[in-house]
Protein backbone atom coordinates (compact mmCIF):
# COMPACT_ATOMS: atom_id res chain seq x y z
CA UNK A 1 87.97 3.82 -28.38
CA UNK A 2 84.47 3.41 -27.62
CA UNK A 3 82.78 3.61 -23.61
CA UNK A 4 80.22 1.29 -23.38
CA UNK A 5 77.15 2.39 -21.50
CA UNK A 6 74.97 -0.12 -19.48
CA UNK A 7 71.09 0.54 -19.62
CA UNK A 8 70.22 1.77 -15.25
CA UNK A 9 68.14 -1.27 -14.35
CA UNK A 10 65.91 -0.41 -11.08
CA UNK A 11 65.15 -3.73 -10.26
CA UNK A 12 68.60 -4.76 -10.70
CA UNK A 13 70.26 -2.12 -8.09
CA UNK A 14 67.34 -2.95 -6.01
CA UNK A 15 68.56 -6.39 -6.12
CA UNK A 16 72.10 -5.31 -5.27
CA UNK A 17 71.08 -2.89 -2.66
CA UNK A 18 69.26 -6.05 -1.13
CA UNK A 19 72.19 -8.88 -1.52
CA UNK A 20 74.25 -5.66 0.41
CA UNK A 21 72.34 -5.15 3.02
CA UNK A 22 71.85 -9.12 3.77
CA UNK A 23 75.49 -9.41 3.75
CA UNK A 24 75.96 -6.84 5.95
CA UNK A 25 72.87 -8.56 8.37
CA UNK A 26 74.49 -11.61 8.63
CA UNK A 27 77.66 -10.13 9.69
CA UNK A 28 76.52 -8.79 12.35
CA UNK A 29 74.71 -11.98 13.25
CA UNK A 30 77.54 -13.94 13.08
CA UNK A 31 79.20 -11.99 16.16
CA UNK A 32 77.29 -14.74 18.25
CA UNK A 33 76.48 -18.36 17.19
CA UNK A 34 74.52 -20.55 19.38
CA UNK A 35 76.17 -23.90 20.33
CA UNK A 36 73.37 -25.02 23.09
CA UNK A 37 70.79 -23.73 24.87
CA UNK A 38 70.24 -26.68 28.43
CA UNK A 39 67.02 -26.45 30.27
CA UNK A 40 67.88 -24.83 34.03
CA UNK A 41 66.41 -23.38 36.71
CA UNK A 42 68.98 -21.11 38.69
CA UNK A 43 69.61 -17.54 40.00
CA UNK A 44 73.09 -17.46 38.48
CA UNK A 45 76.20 -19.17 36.34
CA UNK A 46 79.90 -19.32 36.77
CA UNK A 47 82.31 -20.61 34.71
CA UNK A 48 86.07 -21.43 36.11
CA UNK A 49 89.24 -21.25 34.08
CA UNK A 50 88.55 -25.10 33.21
CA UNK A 51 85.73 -24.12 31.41
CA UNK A 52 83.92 -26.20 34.02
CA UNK A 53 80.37 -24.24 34.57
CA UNK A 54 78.64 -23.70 37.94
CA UNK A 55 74.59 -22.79 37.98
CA UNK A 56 73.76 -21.90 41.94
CA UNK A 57 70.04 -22.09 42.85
CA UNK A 58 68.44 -21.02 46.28
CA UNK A 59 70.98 -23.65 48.55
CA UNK A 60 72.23 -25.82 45.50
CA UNK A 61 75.60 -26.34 43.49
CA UNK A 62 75.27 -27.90 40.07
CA UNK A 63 79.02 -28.71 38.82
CA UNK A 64 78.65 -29.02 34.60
CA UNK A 65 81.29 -29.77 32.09
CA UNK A 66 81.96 -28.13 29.00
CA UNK A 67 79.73 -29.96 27.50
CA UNK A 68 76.52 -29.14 29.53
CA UNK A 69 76.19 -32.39 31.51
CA UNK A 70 75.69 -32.05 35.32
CA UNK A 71 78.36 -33.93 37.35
CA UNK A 72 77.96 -33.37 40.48
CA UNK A 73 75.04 -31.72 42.59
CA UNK A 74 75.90 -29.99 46.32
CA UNK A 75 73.03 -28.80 48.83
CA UNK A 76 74.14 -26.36 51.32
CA UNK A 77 70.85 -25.74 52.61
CA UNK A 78 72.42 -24.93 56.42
CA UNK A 79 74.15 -21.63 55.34
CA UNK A 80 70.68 -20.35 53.50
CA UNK A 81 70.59 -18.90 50.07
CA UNK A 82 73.56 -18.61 47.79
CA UNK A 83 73.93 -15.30 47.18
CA UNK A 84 76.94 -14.72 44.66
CA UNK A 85 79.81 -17.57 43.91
CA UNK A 86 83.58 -16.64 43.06
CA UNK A 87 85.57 -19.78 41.10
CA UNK A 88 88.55 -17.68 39.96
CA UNK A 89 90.31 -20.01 41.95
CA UNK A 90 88.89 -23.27 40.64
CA UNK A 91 90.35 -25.33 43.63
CA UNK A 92 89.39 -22.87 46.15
CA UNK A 93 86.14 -21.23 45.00
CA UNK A 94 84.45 -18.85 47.37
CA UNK A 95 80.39 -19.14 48.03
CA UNK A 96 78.88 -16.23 49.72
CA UNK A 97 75.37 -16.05 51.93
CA UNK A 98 74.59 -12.67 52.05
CA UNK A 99 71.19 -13.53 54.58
CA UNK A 100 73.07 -15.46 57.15
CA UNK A 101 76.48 -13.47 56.15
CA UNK A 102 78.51 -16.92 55.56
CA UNK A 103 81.27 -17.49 53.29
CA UNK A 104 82.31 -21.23 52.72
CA UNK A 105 84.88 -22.40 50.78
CA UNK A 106 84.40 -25.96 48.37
CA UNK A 107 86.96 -27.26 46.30
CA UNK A 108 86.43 -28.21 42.61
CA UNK A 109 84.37 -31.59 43.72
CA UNK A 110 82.13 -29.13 45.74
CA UNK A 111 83.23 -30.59 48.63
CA UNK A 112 83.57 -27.97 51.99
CA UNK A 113 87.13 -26.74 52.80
CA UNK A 114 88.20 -25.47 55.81
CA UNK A 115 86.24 -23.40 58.01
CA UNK A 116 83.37 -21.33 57.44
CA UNK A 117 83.72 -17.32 57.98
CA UNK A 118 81.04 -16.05 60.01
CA UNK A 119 81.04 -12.12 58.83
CA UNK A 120 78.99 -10.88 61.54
CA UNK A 121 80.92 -11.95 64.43
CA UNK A 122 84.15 -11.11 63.16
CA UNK A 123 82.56 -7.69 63.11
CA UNK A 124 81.25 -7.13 59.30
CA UNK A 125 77.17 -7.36 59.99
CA UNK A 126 75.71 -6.20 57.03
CA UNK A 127 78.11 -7.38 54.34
CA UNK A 128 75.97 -7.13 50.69
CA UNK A 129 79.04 -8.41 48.69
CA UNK A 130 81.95 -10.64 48.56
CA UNK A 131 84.80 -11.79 46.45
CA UNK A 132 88.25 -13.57 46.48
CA UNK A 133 92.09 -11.56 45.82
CA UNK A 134 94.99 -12.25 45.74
CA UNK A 135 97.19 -14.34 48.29
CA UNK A 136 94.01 -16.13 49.42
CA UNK A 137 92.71 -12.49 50.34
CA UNK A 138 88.92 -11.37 50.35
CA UNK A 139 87.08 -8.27 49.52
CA UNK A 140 83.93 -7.23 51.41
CA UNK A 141 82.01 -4.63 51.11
CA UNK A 142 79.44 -3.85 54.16
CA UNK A 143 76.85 -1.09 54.68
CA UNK A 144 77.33 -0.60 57.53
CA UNK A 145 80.04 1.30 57.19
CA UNK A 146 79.81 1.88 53.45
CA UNK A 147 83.62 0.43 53.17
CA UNK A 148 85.11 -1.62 51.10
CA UNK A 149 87.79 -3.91 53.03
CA UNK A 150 90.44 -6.41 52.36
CA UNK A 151 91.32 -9.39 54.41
CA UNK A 152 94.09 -11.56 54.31
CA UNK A 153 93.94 -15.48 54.86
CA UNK A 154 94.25 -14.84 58.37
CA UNK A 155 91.31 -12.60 58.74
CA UNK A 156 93.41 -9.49 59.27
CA UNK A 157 92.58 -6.17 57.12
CA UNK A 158 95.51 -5.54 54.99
CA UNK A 159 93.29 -2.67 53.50
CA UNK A 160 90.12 -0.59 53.46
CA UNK A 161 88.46 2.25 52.06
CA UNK A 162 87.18 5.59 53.55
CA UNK A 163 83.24 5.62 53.62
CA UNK A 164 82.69 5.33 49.89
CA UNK A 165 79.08 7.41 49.73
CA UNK A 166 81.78 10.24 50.61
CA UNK A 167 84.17 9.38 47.68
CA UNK A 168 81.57 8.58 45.12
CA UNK A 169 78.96 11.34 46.07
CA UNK A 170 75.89 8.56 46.37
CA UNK A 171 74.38 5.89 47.96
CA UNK A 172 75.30 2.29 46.43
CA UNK A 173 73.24 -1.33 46.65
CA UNK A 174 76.36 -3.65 45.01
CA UNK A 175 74.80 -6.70 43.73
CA UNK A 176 78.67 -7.49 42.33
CA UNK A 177 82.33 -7.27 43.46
CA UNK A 178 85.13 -9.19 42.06
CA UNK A 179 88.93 -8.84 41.36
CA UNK A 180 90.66 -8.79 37.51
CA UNK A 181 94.38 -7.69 36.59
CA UNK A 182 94.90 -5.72 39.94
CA UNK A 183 91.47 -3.93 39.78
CA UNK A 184 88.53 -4.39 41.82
CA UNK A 185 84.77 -3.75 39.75
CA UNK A 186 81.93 -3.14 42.35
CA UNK A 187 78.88 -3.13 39.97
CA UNK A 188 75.28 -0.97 41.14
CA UNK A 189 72.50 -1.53 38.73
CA UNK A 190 71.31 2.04 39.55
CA UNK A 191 74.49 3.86 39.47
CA UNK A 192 77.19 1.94 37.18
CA UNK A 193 80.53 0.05 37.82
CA UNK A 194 82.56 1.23 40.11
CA UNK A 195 86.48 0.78 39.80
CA UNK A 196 89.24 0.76 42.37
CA UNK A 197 93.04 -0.51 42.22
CA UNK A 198 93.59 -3.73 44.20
CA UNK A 199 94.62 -1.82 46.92
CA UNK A 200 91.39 -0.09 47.19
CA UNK A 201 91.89 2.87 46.12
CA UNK A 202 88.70 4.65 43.91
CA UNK A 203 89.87 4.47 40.06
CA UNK A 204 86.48 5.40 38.01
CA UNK A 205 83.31 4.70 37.14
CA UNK A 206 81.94 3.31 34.37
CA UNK A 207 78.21 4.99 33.53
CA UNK A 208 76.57 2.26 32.86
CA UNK A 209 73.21 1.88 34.55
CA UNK A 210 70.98 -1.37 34.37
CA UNK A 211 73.72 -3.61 34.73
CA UNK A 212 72.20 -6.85 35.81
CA UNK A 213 75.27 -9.01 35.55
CA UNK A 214 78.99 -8.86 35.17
CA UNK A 215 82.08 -11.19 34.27
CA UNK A 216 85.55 -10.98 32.92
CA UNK A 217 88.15 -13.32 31.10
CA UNK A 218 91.82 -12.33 29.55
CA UNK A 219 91.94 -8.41 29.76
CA UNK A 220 87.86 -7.89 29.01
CA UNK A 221 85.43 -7.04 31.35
CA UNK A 222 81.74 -8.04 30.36
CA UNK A 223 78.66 -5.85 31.17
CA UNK A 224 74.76 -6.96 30.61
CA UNK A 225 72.08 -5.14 30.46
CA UNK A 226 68.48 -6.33 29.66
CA UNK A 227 69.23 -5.64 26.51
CA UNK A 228 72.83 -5.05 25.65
CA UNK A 229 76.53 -6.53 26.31
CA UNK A 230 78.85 -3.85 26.89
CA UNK A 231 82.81 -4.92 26.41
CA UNK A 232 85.59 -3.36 28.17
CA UNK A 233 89.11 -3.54 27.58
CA UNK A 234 91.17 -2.99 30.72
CA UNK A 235 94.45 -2.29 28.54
CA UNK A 236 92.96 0.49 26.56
CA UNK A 237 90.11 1.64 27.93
CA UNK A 238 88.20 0.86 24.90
CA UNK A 239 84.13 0.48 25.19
CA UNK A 240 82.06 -1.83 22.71
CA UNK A 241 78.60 -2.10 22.91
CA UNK A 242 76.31 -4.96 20.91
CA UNK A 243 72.91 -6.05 21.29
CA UNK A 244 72.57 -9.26 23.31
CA UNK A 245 71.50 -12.56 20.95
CA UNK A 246 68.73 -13.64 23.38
CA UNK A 247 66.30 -11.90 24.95
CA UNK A 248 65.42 -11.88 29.35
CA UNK A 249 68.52 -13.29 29.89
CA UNK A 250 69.52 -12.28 33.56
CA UNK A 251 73.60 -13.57 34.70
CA UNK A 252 76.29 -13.81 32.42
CA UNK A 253 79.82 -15.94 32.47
CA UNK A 254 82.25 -15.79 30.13
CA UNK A 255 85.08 -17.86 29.33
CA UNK A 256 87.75 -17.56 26.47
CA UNK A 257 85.11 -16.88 23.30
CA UNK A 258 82.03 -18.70 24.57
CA UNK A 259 79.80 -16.09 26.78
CA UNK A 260 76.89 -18.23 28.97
CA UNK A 261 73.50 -16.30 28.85
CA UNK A 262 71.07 -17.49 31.81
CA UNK A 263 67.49 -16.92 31.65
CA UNK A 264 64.67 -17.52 33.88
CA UNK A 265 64.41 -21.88 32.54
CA UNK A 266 67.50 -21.70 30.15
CA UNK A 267 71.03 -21.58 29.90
CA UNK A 268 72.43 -20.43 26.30
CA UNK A 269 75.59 -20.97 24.92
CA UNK A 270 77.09 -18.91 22.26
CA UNK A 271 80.55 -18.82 20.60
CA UNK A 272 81.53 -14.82 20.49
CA UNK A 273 83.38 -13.01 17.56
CA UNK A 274 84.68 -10.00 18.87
């Protein structure tokens, strides 16, 4: 029996080393593949269950389909700036004006349902954040009392937090607050994401700071820094962090394994491979 022995070729292991390490590049790459990227102007993106996509813009609604196309445009210059939009409900999606503290209510043709809520005279005058819950519930959350509150359809507080700077220790500017799988996220770019039961009751934090944007689909909770997407399981408690495919990007959505990237004149569209 004889054992063969191959001459060490440098330039060939170089060669190897090289195909390796590509492989391994494009791997990573491949974690995010860009379907579209649509010329926009707007402070922030939704996307409802539908997969239909909302971009908000000072006073305007633009309505897009999976596909990118705008189908239908809605000014609601009265009520001021658009602050923050909730379309977790996409026939009863909930727009919030944080300057003249309105919430309206449109329904999936943008159309106005129902009455407007007027926060400050139904006693909640500096309200900074806003979402929908469950039952056709609300969550607010207003400095002047540094609570977080629930109301139901009718208006009436079903629940509500002690002063929170006295639970959590520090002052908090949410620029986010929305409800997923009986948990309510109240996101601080400064401080982190802050997380309570759907009854209100303070859960953790997550130490994230810089986190300019927020979303969630299935049981995964999306976080975006300038530079980063941070992915949280709510079953396990799991963190994964990867570096964001696009750089200034400033409001995320997310639905099923497409994740919508907004910059300051584009939106990007990727497919995700988690």
């Amino acid at each position: 029996m004889y054992l063969v022995r191959f001459p060490f070729n440098k330039r060939f292991y170089s060669l190897i080393t090289l195909i390796l390490f590509s492989l391994l590049a494009n791997a990573q790459q491949e974690t995010f593949t860009k379907l579209k990227t649509i010329p926009v102007k707007a402070n922030g993106v939704e996307v409802d269950k539908l997969g239909n996509v909302y971009l908000f813009h000072n006073e305007k609604i633009e309505k897009l389909n999976a596909l990118g196309e705008v189908i239908k445009t809605e000014s609601f210059k009265k009520y001021g700036r658009i602050s923050s939009m909730d379309v977790s409900n996409p026939l009863k999606i909930m727009v919030f004006f944080d300057e003249l503290l309105q919430i309206v209510f449109v329904d999936n043709e943008l159309g106005v349902r129902g009455n407007n809520i007027e926060l400050d005279f139904i006693g909640y005058p500096q309200t900074v954040a806003a979402c929908l819950s469950y039952d056709n519930g609300i969550w607010l959350f207003d400095k002047s009392t540094f609570k977080l509150t629930r109301l139901n359809e009718n208006l009436r507080e079903t629940n509500s937090t002690s002063n929170l700077m006295q639970i959590i220790g520090s002052d908090i500017n949410p620029v986010k607050l929305f409800e997923s799988n009986r948990r309510l996220y109240l996101t601080d770019p400064d401080e982190g994401v802050f997380i309570f039961d759907f009854f209100g009751t303070y859960y953790r934090k997550v130490p994230i700071k810089g986190v300019l944007s927020i979303d969630y689909f299935g049981d995964r909770v999306y976080f975006q820094t300038d530079s980063k997407l941070f992915v949280f399981d709510e079953k396990t408690s799991d963190m994964s962090e990867l570096d964001l495919p696009t750089k200034n990007s400033k409001y995320l959505a997310v639905h099923r394994n497409k994740i919508y990237l907004l910059s300051e004149n584009n939106l990007h569209i990727f497919n995700v491979n988690l």
